[in-house]
C-alpha atoms as a PDB file:
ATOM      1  CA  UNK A   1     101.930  71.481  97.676  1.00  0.00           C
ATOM      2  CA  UNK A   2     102.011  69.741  94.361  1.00  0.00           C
ATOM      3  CA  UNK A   3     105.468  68.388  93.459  1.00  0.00           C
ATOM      4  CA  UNK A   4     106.914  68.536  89.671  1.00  0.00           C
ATOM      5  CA  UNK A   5     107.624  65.222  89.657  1.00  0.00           C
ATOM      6  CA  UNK A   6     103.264  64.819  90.286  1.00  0.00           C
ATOM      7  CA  UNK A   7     102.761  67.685  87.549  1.00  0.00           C
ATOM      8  CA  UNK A   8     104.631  65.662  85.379  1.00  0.00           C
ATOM      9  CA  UNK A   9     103.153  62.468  85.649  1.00  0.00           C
ATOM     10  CA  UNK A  10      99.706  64.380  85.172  1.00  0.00           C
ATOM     11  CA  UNK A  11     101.026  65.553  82.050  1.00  0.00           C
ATOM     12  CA  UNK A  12     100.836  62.376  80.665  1.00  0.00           C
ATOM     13  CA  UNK A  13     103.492  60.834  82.425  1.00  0.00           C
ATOM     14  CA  UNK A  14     106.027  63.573  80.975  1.00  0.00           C
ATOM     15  CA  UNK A  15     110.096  62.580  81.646  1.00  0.00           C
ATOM     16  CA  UNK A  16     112.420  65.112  83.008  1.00  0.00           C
ATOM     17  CA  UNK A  17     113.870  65.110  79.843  1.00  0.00           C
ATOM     18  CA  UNK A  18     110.713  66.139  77.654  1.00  0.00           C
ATOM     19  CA  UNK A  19     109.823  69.397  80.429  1.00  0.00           C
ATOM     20  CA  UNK A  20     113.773  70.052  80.501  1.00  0.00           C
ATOM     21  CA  UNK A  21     113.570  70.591  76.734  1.00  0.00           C
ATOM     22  CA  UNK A  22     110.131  72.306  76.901  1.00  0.00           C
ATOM     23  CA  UNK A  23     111.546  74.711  79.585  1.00  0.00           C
ATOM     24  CA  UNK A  24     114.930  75.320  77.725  1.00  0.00           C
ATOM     25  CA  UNK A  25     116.673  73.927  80.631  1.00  0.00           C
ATOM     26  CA  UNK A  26     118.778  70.753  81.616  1.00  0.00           C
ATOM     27  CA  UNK A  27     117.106  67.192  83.005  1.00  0.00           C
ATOM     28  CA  UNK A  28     120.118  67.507  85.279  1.00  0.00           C
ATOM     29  CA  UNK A  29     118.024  70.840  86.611  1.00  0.00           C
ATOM     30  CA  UNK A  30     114.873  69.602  86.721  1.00  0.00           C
ATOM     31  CA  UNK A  31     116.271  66.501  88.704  1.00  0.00           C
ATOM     32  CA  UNK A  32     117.568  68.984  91.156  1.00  0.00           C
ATOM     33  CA  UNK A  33     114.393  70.925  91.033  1.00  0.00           C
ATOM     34  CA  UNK A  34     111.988  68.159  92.146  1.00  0.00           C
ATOM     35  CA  UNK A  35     114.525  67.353  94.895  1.00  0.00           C
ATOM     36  CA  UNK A  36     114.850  70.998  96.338  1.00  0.00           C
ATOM     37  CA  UNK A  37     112.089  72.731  95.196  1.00  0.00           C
ATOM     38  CA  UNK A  38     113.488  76.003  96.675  1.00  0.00           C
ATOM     39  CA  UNK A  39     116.624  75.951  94.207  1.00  0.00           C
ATOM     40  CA  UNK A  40     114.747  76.717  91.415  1.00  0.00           C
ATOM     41  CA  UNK A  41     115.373  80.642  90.227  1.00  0.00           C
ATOM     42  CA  UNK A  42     112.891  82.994  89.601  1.00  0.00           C
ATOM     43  CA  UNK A  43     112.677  82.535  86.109  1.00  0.00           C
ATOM     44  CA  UNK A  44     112.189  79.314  86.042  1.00  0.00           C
ATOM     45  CA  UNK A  45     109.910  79.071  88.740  1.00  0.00           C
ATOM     46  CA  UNK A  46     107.458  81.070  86.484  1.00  0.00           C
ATOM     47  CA  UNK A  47     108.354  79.104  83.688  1.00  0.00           C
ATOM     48  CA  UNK A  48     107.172  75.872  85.572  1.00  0.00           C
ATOM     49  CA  UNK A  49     104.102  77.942  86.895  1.00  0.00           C
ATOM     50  CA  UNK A  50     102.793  78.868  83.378  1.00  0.00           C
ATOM     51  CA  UNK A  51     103.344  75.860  81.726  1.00  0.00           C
ATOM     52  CA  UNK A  52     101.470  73.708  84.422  1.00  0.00           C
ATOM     53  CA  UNK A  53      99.111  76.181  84.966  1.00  0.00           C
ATOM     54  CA  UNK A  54      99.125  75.963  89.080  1.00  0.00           C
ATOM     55  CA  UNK A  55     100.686  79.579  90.814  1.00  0.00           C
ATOM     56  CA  UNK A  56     104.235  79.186  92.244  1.00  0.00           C
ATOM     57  CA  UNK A  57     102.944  78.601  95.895  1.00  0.00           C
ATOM     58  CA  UNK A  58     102.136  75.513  94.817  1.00  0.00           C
ATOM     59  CA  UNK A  59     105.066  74.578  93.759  1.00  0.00           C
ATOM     60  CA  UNK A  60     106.983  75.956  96.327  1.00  0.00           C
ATOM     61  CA  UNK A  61     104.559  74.682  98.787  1.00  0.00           C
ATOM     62  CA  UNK A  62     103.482  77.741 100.532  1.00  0.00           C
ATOM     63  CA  UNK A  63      99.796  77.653 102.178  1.00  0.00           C
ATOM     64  CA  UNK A  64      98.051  80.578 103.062  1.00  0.00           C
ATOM     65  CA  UNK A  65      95.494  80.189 106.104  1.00  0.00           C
ATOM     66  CA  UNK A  66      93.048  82.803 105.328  1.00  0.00           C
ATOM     67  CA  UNK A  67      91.862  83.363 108.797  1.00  0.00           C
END
């Protein structure tokens, strides 16, 4: 699992603010997203995907064991 709150500081130590904006969202949201990642909607939850690049599992911290 790789939190927002790490994606952002990898992204040159981005604030809530600047991805809010970037996302067309509210800080407020993103706040809430990094504390429950399972809140965030659909929509969203690609949004985050694309723009860091990483799939939503990782976000939403789902592993596969490919057994």
């Amino acid at each position: 699992m790789v939190t927002i709150a790490e994606l952002r500081m990898r992204n040159k130590k981005m604030s809530q603010r600047k991805l809010a904006k970037e996302l067309g969202t509210t800080q407020s949201a993103i706040s809430l997203w990094e504390k429950e990642p399972l809140s965030i909607g659909g929509k969203n939850l690609v949004k985050l995907a694309l723009y860091f690049k990483v799939s939503t599992d990782d976000i939403l911290g789902i592993e596969h064991n490919n057994n």
